[in-house]
PDB file of N, CA and C in Angstrom:
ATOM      1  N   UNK A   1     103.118 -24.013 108.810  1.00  0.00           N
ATOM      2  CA  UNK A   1     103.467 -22.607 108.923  1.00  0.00           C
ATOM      3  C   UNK A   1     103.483 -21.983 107.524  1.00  0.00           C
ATOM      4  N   UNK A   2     102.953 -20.548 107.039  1.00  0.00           N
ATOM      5  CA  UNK A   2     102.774 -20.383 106.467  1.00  0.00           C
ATOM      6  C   UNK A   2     104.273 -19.798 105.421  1.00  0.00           C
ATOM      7  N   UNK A   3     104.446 -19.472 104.246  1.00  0.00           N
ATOM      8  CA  UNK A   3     105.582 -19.367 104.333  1.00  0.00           C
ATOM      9  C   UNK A   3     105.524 -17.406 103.580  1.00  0.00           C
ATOM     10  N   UNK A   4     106.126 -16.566 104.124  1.00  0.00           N
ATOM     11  CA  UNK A   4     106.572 -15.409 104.136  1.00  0.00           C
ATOM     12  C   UNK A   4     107.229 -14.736 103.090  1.00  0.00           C
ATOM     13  N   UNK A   5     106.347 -13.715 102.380  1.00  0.00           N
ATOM     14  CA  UNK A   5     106.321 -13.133 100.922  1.00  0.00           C
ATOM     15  C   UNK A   5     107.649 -11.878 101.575  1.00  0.00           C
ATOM     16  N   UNK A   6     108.811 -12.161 101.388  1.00  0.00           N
ATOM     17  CA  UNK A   6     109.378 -11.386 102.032  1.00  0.00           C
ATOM     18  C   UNK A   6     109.731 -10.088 100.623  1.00  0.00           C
ATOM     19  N   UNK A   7     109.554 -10.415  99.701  1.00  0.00           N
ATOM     20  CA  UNK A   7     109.476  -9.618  98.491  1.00  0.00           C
ATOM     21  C   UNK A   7     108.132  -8.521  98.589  1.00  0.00           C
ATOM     22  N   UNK A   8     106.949  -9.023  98.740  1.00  0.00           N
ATOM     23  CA  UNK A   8     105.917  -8.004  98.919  1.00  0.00           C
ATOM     24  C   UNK A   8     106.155  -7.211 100.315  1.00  0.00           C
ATOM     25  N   UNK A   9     106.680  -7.955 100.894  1.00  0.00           N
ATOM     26  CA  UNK A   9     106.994  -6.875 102.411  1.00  0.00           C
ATOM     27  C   UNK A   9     107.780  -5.880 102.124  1.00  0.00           C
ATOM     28  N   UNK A  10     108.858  -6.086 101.202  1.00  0.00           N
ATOM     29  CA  UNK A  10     109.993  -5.282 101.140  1.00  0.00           C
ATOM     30  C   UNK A  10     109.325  -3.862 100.041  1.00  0.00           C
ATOM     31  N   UNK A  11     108.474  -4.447  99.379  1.00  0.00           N
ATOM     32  CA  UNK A  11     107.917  -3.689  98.478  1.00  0.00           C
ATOM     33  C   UNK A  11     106.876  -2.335  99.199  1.00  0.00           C
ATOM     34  N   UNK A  12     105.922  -2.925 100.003  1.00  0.00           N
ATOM     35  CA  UNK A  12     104.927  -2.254 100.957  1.00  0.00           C
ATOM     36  C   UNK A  12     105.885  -1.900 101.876  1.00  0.00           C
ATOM     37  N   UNK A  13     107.234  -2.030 102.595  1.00  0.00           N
ATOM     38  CA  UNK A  13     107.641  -1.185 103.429  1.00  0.00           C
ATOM     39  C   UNK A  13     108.667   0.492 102.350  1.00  0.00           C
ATOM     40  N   UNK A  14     108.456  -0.107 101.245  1.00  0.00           N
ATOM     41  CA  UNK A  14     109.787   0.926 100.566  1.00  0.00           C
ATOM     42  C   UNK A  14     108.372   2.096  99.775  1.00  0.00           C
ATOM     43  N   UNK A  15     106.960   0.777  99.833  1.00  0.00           N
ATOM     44  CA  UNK A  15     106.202   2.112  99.781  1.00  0.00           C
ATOM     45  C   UNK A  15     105.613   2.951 100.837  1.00  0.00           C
ATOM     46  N   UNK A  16     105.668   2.421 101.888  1.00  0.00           N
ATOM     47  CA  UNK A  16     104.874   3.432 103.038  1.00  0.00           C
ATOM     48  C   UNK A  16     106.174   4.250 103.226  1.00  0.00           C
ATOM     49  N   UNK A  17     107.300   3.685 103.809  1.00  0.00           N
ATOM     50  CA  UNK A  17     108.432   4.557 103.649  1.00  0.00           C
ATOM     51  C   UNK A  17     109.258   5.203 102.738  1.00  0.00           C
ATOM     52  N   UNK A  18     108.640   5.731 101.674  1.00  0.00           N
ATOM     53  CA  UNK A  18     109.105   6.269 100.627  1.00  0.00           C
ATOM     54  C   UNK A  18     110.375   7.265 100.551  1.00  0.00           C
ATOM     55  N   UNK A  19     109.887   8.186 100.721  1.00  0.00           N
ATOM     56  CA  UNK A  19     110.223   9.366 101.517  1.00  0.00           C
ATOM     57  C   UNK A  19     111.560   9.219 102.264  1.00  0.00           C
ATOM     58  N   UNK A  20     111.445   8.601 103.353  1.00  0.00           N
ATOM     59  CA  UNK A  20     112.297   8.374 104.277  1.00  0.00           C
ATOM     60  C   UNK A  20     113.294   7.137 103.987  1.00  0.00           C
ATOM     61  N   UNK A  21     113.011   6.765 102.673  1.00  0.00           N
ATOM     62  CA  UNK A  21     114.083   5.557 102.154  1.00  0.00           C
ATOM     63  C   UNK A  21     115.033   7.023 101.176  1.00  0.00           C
ATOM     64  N   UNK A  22     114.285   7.643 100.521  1.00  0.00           N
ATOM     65  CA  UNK A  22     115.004   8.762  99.804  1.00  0.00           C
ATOM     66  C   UNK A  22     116.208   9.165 100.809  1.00  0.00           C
ATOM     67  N   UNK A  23     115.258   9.862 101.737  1.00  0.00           N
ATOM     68  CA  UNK A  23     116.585  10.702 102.546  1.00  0.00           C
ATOM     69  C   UNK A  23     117.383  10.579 102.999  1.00  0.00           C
ATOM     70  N   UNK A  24     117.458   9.078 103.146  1.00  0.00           N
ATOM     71  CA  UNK A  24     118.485   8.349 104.088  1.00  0.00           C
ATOM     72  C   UNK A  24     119.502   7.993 103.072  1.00  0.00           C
ATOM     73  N   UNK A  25     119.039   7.475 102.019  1.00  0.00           N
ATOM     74  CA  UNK A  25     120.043   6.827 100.274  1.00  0.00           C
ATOM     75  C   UNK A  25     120.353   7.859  99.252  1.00  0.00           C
ATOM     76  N   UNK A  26     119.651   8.665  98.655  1.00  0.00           N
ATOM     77  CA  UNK A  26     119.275   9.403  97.647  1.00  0.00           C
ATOM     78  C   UNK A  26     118.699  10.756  98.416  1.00  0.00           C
ATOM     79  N   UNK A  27     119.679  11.640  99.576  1.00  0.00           N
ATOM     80  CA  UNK A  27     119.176  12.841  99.438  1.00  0.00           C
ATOM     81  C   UNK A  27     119.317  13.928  98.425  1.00  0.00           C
ATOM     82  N   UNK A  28     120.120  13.648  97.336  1.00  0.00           N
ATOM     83  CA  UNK A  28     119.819  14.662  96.466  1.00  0.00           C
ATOM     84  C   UNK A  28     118.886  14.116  95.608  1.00  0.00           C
ATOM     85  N   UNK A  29     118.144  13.544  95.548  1.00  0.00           N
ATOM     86  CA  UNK A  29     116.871  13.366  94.911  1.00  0.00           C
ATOM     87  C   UNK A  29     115.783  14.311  95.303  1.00  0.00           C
ATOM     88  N   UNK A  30     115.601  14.308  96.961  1.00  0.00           N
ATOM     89  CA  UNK A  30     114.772  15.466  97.396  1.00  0.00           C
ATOM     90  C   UNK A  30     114.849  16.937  97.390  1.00  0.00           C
ATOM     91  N   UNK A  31     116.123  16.871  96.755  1.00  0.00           N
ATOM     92  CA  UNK A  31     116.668  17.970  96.447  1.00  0.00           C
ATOM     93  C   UNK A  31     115.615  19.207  95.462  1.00  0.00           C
ATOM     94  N   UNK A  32     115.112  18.010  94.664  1.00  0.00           N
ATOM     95  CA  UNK A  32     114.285  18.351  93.599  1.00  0.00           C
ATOM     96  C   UNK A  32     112.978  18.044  93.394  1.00  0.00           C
ATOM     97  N   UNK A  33     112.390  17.148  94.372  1.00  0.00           N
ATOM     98  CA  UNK A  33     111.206  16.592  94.270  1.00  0.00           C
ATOM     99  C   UNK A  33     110.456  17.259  95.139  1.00  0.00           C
ATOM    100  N   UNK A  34     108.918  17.028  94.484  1.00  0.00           N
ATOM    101  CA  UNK A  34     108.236  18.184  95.190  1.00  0.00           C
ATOM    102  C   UNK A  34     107.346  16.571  95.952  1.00  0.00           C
ATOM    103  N   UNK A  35     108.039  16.751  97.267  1.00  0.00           N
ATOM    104  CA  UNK A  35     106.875  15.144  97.744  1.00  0.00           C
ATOM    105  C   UNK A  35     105.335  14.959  98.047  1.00  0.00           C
ATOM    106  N   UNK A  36     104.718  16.111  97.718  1.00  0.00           N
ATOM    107  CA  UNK A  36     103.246  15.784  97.630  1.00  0.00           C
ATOM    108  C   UNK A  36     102.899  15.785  96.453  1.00  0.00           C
ATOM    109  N   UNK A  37     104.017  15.618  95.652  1.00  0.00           N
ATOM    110  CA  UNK A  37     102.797  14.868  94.032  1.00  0.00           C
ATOM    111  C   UNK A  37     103.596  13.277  94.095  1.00  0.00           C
ATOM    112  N   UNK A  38     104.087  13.358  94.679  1.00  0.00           N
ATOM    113  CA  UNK A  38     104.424  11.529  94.571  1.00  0.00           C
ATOM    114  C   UNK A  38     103.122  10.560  94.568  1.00  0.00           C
ATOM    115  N   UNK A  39     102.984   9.658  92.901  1.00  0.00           N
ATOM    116  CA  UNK A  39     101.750   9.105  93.086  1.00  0.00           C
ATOM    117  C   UNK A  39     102.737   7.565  92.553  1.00  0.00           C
ATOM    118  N   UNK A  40     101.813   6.167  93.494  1.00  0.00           N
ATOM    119  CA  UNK A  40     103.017   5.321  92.770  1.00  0.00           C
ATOM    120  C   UNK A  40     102.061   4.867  91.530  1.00  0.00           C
ATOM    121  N   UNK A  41     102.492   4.174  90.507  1.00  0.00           N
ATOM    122  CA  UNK A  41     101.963   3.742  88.912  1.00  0.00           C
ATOM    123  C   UNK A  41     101.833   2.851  88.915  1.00  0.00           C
ATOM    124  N   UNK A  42     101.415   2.461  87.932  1.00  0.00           N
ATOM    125  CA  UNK A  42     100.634   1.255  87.317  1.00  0.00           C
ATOM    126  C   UNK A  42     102.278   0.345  86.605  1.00  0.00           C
ATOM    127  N   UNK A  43     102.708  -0.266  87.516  1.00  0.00           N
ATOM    128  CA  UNK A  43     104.237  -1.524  87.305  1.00  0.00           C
ATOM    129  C   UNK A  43     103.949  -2.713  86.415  1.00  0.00           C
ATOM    130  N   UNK A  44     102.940  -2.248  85.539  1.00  0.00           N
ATOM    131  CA  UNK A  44     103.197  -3.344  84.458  1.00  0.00           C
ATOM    132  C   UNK A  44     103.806  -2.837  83.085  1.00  0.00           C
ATOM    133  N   UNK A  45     104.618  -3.775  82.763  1.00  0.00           N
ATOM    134  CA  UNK A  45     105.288  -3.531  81.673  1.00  0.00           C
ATOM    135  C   UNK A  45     105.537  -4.525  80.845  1.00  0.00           C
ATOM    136  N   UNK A  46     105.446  -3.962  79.067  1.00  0.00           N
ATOM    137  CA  UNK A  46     105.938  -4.890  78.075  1.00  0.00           C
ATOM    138  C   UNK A  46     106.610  -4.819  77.698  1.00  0.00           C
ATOM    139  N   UNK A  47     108.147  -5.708  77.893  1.00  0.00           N
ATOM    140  CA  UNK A  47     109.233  -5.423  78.134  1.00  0.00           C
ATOM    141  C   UNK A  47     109.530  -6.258  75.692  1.00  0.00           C
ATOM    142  N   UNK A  48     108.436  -6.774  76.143  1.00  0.00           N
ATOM    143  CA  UNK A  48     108.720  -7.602  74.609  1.00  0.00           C
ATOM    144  C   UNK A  48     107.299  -7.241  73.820  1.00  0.00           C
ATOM    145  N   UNK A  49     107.789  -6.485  73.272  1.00  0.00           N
ATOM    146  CA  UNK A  49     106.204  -5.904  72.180  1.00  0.00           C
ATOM    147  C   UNK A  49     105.803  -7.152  71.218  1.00  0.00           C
ATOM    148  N   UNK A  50     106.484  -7.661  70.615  1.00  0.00           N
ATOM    149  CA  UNK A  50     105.998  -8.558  69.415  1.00  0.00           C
ATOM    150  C   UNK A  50     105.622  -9.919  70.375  1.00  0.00           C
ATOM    151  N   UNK A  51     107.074 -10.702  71.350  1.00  0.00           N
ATOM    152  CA  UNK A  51     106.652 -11.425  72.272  1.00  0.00           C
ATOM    153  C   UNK A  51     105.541 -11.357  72.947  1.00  0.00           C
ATOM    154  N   UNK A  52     105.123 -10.123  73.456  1.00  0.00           N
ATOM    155  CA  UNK A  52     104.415 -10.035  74.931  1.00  0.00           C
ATOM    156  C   UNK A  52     105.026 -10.010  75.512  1.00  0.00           C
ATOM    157  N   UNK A  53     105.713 -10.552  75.822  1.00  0.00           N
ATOM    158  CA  UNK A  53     106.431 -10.742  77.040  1.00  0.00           C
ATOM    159  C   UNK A  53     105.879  -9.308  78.073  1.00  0.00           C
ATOM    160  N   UNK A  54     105.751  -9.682  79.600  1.00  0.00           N
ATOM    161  CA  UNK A  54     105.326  -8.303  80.689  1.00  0.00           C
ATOM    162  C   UNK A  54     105.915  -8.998  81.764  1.00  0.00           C
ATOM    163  N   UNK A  55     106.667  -7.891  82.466  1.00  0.00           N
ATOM    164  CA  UNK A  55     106.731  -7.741  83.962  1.00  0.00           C
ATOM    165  C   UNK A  55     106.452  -6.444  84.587  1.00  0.00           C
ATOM    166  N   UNK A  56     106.347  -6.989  86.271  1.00  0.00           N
ATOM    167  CA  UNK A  56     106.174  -6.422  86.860  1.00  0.00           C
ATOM    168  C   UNK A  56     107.172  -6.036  87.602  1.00  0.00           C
ATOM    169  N   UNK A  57     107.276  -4.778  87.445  1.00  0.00           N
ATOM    170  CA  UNK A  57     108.251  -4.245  88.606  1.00  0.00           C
ATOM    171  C   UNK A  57     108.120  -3.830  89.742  1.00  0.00           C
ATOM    172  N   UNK A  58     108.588  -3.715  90.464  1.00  0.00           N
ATOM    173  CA  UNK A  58     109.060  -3.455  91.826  1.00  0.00           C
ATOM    174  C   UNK A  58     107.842  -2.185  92.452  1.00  0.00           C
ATOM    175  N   UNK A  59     108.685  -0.990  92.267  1.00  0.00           N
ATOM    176  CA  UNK A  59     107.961   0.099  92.567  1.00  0.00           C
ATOM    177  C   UNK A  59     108.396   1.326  91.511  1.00  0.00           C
ATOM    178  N   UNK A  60     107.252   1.601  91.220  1.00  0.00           N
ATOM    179  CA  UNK A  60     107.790   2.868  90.249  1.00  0.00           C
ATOM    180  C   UNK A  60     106.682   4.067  90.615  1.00  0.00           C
ATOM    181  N   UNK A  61     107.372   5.414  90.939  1.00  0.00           N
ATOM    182  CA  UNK A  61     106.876   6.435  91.383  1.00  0.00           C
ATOM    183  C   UNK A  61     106.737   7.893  90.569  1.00  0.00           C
ATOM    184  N   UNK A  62     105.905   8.505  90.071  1.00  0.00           N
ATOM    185  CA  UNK A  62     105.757   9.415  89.592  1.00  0.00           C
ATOM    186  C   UNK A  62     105.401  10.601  90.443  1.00  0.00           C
ATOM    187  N   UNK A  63     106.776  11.674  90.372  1.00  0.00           N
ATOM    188  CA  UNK A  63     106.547  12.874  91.102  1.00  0.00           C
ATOM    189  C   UNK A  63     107.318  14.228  90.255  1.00  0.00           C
ATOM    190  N   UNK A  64     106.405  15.418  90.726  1.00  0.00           N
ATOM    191  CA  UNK A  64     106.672  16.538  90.126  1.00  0.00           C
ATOM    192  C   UNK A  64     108.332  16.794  90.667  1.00  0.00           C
ATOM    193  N   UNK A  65     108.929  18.068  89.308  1.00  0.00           N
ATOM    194  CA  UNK A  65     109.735  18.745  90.240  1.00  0.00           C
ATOM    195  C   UNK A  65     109.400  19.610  90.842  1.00  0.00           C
ATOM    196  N   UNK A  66     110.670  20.000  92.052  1.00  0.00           N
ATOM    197  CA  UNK A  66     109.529  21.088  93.033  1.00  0.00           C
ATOM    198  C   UNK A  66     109.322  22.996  91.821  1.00  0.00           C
ATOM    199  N   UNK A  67     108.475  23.073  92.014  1.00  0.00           N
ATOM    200  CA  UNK A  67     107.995  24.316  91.909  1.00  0.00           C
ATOM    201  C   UNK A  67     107.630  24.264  89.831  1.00  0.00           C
ATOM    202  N   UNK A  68     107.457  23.170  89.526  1.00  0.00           N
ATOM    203  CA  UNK A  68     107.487  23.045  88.069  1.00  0.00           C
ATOM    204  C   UNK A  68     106.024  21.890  87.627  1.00  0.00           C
ATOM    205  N   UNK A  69     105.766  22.112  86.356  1.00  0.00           N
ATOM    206  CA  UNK A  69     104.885  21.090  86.822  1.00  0.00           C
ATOM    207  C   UNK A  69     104.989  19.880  85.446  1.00  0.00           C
ATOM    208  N   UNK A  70     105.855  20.157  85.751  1.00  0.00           N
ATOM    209  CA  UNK A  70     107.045  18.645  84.873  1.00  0.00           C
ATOM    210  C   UNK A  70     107.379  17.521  85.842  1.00  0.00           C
ATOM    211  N   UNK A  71     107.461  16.336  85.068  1.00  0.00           N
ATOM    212  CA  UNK A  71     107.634  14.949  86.345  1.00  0.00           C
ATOM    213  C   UNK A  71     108.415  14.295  85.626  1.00  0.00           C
ATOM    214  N   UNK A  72     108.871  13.164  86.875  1.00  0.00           N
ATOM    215  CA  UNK A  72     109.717  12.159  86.561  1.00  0.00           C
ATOM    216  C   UNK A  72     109.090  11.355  87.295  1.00  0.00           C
ATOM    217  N   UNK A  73     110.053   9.839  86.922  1.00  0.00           N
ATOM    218  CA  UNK A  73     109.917   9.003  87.595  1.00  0.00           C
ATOM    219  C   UNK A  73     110.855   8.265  88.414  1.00  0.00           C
ATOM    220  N   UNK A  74     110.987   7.912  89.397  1.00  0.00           N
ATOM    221  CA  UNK A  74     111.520   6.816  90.904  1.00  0.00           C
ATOM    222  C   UNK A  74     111.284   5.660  90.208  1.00  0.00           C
ATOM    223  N   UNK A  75     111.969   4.879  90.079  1.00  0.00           N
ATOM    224  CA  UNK A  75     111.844   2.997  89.800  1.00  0.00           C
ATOM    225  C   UNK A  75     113.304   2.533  90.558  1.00  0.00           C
ATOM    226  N   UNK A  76     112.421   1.658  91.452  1.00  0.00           N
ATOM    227  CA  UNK A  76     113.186   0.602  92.332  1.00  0.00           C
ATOM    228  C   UNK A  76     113.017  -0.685  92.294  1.00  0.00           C
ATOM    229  N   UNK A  77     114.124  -1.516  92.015  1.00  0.00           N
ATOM    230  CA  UNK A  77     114.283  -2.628  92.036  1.00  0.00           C
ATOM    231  C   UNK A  77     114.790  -3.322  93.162  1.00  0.00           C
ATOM    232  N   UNK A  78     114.379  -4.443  94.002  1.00  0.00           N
ATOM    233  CA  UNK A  78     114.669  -5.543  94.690  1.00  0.00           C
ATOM    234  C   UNK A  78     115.314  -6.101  94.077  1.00  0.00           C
ATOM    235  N   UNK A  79     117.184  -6.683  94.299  1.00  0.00           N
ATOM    236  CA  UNK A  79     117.413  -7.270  93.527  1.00  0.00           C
ATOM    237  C   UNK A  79     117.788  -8.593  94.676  1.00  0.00           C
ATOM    238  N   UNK A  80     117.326 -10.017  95.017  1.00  0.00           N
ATOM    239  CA  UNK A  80     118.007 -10.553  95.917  1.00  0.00           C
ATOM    240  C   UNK A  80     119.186 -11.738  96.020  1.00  0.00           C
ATOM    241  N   UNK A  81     119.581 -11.841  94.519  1.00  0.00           N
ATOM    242  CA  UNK A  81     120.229 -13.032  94.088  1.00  0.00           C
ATOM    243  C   UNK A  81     121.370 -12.203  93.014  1.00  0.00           C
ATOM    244  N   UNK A  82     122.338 -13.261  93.026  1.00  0.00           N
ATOM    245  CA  UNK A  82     123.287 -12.706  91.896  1.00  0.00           C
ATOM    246  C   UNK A  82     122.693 -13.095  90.136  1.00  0.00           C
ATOM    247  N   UNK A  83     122.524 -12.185  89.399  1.00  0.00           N
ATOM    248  CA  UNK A  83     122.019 -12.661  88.058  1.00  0.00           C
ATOM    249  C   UNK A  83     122.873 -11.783  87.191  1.00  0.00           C
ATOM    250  N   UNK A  84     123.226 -12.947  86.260  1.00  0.00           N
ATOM    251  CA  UNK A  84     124.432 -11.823  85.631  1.00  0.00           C
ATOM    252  C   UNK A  84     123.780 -11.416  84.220  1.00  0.00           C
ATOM    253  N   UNK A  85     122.189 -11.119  84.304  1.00  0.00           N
ATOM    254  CA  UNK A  85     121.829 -10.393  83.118  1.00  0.00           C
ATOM    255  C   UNK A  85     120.982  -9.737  84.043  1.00  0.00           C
ATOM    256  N   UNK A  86     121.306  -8.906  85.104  1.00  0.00           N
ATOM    257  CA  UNK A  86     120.169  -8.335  85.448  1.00  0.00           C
ATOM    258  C   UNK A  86     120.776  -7.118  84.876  1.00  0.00           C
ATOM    259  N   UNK A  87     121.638  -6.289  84.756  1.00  0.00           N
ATOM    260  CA  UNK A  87     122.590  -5.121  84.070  1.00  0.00           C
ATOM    261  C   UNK A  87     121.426  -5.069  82.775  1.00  0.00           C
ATOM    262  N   UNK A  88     121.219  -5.645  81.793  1.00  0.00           N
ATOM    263  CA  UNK A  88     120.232  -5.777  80.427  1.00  0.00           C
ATOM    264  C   UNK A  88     118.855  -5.826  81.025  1.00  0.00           C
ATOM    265  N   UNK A  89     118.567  -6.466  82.038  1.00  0.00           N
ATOM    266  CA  UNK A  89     117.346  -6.409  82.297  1.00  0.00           C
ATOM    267  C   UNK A  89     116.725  -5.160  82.625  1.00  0.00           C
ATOM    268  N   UNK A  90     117.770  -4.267  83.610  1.00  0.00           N
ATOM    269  CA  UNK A  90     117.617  -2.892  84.223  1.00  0.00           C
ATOM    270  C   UNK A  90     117.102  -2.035  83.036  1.00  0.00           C
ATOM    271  N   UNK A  91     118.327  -2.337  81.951  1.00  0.00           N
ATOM    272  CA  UNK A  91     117.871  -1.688  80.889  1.00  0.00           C
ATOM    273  C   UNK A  91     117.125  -1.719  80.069  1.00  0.00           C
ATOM    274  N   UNK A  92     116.312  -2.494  80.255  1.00  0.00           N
ATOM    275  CA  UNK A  92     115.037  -3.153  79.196  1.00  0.00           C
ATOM    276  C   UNK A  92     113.515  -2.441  80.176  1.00  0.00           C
ATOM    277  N   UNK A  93     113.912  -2.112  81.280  1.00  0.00           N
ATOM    278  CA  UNK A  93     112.637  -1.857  81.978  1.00  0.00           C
ATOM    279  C   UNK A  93     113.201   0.146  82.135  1.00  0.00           C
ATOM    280  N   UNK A  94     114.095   0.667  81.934  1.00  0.00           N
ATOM    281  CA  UNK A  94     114.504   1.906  81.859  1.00  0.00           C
ATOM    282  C   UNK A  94     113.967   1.745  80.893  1.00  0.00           C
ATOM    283  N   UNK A  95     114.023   1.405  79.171  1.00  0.00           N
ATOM    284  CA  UNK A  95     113.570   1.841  78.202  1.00  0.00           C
ATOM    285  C   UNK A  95     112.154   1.782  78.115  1.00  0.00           C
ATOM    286  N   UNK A  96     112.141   0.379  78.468  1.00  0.00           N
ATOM    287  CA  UNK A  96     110.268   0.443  78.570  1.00  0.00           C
ATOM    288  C   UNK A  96     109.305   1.501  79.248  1.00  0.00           C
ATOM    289  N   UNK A  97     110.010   1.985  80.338  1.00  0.00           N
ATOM    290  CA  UNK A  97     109.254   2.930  80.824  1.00  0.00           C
ATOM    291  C   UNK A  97     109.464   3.851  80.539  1.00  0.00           C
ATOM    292  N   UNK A  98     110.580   5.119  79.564  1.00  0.00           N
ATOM    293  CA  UNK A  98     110.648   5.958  79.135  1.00  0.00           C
ATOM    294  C   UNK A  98     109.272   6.085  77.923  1.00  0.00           C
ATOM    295  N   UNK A  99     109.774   4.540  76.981  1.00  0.00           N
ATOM    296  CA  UNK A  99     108.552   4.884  76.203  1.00  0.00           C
ATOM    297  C   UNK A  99     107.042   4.940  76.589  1.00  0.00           C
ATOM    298  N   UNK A 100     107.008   4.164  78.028  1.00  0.00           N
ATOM    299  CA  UNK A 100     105.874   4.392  78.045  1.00  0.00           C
ATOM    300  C   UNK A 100     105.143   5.913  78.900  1.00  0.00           C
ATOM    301  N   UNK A 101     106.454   6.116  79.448  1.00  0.00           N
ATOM    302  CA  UNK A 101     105.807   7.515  80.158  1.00  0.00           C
ATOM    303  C   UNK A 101     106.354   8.855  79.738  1.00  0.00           C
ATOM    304  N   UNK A 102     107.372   8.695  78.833  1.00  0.00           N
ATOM    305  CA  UNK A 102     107.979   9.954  78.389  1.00  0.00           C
ATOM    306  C   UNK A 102     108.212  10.718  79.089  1.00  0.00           C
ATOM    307  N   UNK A 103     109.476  10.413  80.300  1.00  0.00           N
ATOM    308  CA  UNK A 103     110.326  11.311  81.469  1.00  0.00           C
ATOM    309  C   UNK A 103     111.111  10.498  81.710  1.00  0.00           C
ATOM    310  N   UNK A 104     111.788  11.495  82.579  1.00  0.00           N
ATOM    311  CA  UNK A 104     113.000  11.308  83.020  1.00  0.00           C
ATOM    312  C   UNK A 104     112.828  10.329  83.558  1.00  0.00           C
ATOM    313  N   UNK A 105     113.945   9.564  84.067  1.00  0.00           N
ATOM    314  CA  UNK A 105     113.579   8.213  85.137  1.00  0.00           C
ATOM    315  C   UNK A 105     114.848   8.378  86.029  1.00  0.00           C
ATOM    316  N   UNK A 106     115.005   8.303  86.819  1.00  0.00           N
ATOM    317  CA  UNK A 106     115.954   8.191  88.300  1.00  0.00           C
ATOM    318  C   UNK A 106     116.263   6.432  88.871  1.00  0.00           C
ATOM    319  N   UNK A 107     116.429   5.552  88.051  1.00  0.00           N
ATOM    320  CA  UNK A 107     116.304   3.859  88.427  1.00  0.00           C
ATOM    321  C   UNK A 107     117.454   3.513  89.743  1.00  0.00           C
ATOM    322  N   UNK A 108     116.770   3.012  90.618  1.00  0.00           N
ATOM    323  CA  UNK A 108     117.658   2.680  91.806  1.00  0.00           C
ATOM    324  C   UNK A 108     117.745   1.125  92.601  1.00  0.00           C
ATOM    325  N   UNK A 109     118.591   0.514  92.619  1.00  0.00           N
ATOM    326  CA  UNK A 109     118.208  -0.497  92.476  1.00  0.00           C
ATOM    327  C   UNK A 109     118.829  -1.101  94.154  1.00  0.00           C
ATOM    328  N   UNK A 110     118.087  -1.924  95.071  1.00  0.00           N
ATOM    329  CA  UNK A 110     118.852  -2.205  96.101  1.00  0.00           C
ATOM    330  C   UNK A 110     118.998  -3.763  96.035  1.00  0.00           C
ATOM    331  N   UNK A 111     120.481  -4.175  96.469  1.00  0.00           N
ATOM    332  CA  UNK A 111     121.060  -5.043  96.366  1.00  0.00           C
ATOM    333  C   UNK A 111     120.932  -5.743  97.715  1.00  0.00           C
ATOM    334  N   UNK A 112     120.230  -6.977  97.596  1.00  0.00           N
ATOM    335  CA  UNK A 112     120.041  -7.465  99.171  1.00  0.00           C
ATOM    336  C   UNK A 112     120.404  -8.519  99.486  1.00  0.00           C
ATOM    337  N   UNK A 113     121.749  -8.995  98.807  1.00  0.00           N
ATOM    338  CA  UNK A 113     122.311 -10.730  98.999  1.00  0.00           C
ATOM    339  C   UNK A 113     123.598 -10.321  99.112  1.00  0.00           C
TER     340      UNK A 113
END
């Protein structure tokens, strides 16, 4: 039997249901988002410049605000285990992606253990 990527599922269901994961968790997010520029990005990141070091994250979403044509970004994390450096980790992939996209970021993280 084969064995079940329950991480990529969770990932492909939080992206087809985008939207409707917002409204249900984070309705004042839609408060402000204009949801037809929601495009999702390119989740690689170098979290260690001199290292290399790269991960991949979860899902990260780039969308306008409504009626402006300024953006931010959605980044969601799967988290499914207790790790007691994930708090530094959060913050190592918030910074990384500020520098790399220069906006706002909205980081949300769901806790599933």
């Amino acid at each position: 039997m084969a064995k079940i990527n329950h991480d990529q599922l969770f990932k492909e269901l939080l992206t087809t249901f985008f939207i409707e994961f917002l409204e249900l968790f984070f309705p004042p997010v839609l408060e402000y988002l204009d949801t037809d520029s929601i495009q999702f990005v390119d989740k690689e990141l170098f979290t260690d410049l001199v290292g290399g070091e790269k991960k991949i994250l979860d899902i990260v979403a780039l969308a306008k605000f409504q009626e402006q044509d300024y953006s931010f970004l959605v980044h969601i994390e799967n988290q499914a285990s207790n790790a007691p450096e994930f708090n530094q980790r959060m913050f190592r992939y918030f910074c990384s992606l500020f520098l790399k996209y220069d906006r706002p970021i909205y980081p949300i993280v769901v806790f599933s253990y």
